[in-house]
Protein backbone atom coordinates (compact mmCIF):
# COMPACT_ATOMS: atom_id res chain seq x y z
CA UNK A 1 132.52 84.06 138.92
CA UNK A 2 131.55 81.44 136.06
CA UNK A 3 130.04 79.67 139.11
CA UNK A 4 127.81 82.52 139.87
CA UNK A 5 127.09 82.64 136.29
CA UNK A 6 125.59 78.98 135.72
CA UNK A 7 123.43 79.56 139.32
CA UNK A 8 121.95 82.95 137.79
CA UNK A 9 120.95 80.93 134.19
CA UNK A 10 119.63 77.90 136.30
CA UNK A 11 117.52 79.91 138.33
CA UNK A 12 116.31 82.10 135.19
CA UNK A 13 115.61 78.74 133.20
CA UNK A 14 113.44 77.32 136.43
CA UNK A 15 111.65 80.23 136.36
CA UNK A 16 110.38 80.08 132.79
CA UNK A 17 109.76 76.66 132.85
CA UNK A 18 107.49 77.20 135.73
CA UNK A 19 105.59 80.35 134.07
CA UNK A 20 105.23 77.72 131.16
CA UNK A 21 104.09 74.92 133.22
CA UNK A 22 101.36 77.42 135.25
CA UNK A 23 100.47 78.85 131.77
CA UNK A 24 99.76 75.01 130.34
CA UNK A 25 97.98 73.60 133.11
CA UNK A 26 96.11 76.63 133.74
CA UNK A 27 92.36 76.17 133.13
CA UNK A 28 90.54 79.39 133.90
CA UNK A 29 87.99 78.39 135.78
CA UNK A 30 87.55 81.12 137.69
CA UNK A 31 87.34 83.74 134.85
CA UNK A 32 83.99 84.09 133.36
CA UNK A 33 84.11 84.92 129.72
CA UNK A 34 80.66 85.96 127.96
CA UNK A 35 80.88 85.04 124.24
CA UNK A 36 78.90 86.48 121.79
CA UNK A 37 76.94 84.87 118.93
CA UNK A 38 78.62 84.46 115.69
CA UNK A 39 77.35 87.39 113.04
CA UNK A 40 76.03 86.65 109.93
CA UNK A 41 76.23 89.34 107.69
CA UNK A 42 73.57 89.96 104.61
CA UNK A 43 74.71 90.83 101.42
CA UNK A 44 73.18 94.24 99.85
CA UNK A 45 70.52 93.88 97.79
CA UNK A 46 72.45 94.61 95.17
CA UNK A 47 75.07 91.94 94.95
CA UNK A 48 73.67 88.26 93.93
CA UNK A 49 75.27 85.56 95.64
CA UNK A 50 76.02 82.17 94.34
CA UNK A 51 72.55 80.72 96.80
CA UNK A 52 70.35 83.39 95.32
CA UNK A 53 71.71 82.77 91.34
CA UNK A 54 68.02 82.64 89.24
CA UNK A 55 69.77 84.86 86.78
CA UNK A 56 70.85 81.50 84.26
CA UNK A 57 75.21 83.06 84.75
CA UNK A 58 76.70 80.11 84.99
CA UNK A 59 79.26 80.20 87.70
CA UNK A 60 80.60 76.97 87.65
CA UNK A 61 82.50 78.19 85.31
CA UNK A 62 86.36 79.15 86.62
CA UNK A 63 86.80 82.83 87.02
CA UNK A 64 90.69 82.16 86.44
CA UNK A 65 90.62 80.76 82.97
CA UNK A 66 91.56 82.28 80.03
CA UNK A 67 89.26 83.75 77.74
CA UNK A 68 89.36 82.26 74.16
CA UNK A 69 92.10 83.38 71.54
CA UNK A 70 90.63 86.57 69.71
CA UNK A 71 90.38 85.78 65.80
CA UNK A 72 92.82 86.53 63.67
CA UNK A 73 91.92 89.16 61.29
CA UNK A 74 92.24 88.28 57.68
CA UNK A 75 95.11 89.48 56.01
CA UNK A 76 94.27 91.54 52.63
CA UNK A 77 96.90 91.51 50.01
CA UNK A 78 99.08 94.58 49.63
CA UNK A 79 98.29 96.59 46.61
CA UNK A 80 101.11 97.45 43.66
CA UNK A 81 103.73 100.21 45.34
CA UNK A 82 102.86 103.49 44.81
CA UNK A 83 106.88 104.01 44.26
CA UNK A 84 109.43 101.74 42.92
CA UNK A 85 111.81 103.25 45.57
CA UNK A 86 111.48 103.08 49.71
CA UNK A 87 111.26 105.85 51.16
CA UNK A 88 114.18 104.96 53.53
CA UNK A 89 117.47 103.66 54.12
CA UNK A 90 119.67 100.98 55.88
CA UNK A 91 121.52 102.71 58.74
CA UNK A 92 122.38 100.00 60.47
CA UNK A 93 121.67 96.02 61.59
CA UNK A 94 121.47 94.54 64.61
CA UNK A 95 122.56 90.94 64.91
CA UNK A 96 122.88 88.30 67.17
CA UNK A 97 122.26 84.75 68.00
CA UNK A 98 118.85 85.56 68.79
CA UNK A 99 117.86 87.98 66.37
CA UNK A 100 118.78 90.11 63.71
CA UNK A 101 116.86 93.92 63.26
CA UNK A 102 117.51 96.27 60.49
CA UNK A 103 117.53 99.86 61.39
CA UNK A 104 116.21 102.23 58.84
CA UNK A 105 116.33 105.63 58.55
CA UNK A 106 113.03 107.31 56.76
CA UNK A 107 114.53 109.72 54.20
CA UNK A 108 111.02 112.25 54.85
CA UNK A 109 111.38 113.04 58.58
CA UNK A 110 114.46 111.66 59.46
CA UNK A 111 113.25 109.21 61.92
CA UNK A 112 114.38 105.75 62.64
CA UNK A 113 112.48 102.42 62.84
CA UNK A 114 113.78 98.94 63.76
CA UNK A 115 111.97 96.20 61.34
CA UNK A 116 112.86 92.23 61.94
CA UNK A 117 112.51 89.89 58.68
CA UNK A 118 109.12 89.39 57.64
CA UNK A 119 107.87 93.04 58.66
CA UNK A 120 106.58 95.59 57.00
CA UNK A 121 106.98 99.03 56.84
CA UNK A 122 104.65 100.90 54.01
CA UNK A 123 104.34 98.55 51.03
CA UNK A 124 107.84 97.42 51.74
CA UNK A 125 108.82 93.82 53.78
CA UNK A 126 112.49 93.36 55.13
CA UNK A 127 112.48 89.35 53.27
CA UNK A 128 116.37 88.89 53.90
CA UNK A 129 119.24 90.74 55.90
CA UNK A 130 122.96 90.31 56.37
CA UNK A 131 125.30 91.50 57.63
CA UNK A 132 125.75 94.81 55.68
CA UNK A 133 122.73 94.36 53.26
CA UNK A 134 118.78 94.08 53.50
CA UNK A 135 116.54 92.92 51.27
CA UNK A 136 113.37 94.41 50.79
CA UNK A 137 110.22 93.99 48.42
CA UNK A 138 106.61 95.78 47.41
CA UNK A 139 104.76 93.23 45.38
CA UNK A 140 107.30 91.56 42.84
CA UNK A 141 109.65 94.54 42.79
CA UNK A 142 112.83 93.94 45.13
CA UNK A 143 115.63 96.49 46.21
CA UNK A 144 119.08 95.88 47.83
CA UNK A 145 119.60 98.42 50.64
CA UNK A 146 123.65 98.33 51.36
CA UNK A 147 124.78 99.58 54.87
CA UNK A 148 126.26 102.76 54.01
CA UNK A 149 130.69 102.84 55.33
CA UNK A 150 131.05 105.45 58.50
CA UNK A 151 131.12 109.05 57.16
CA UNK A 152 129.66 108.72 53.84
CA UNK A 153 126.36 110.08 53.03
């Protein structure tokens, strides 16, 4: 049986290596093949190409290249609060190795905004926050906002 076996595989393998040896050493003379000339295709009229460029673009220039850094827009100075009291509240801080957000609730619709140090919100800037405190300012006044204990108002 495993005798009959090798015989089948040797006469399989003969086979393909003579398909592959007729397929390699095959040179096709007797097929007549009647190529046609390469196209050149025009571009419309309205496209320019990089030949017909009388326009002054320069296109040397990469395409991939980042365009330069937009200016910074000057930074006006805040004006004097228009109340000596946010209008919000610490509800919570986030903090990690990475960074540290307070979350304040607004005390006029409710809402909730995340603020890191340095941002503002209004006329107020988080300056400093810890773990249950943030301070904020407006100008040269500065408030302590304490993170509230669970349940109390």
């Amino acid at each position: 049986m495993i005798a009959a076996r090798r015989l089948a595989l040797v006469a399989l393998n003969l086979a393909f290596l003579g398909a592959v040896y007729a397929a390699w050493t095959y040179d096709g003379a007797d097929v007549q093949v009647d190529a046609a000339p390469p196209v050149r295709r025009q571009a419309p009229d309205h496209v320019t190409t990089l030949a017909d460029n009388t326009s002054g673009v320069d296109v040397s220039r990469s395409l991939f290249r980042s365009p330069p850094p937009a200016p910074v827009p000057a930074v006006e100075p805040s004006p004097e609060p228009t109340s000596q009291v946010p209008n919000f509240r610490l509800a919570g801080v986030v903090w990690s190795d990475s960074e540290k957000v307070a979350i304040l609730q607004m005390t006029d619709d409710g809402g909730h905004r995340r603020l890191r140090v340095g941002e503002t919100i209004g006329d107020w800037t988080l300056n400093d926050l810890s773990a249950r405190t943030a301070r904020v300012g407006a100008g040269d006044h500065q408030v302590e906002l304490t993170l509230k204990a669970a349940g109390a108002q």
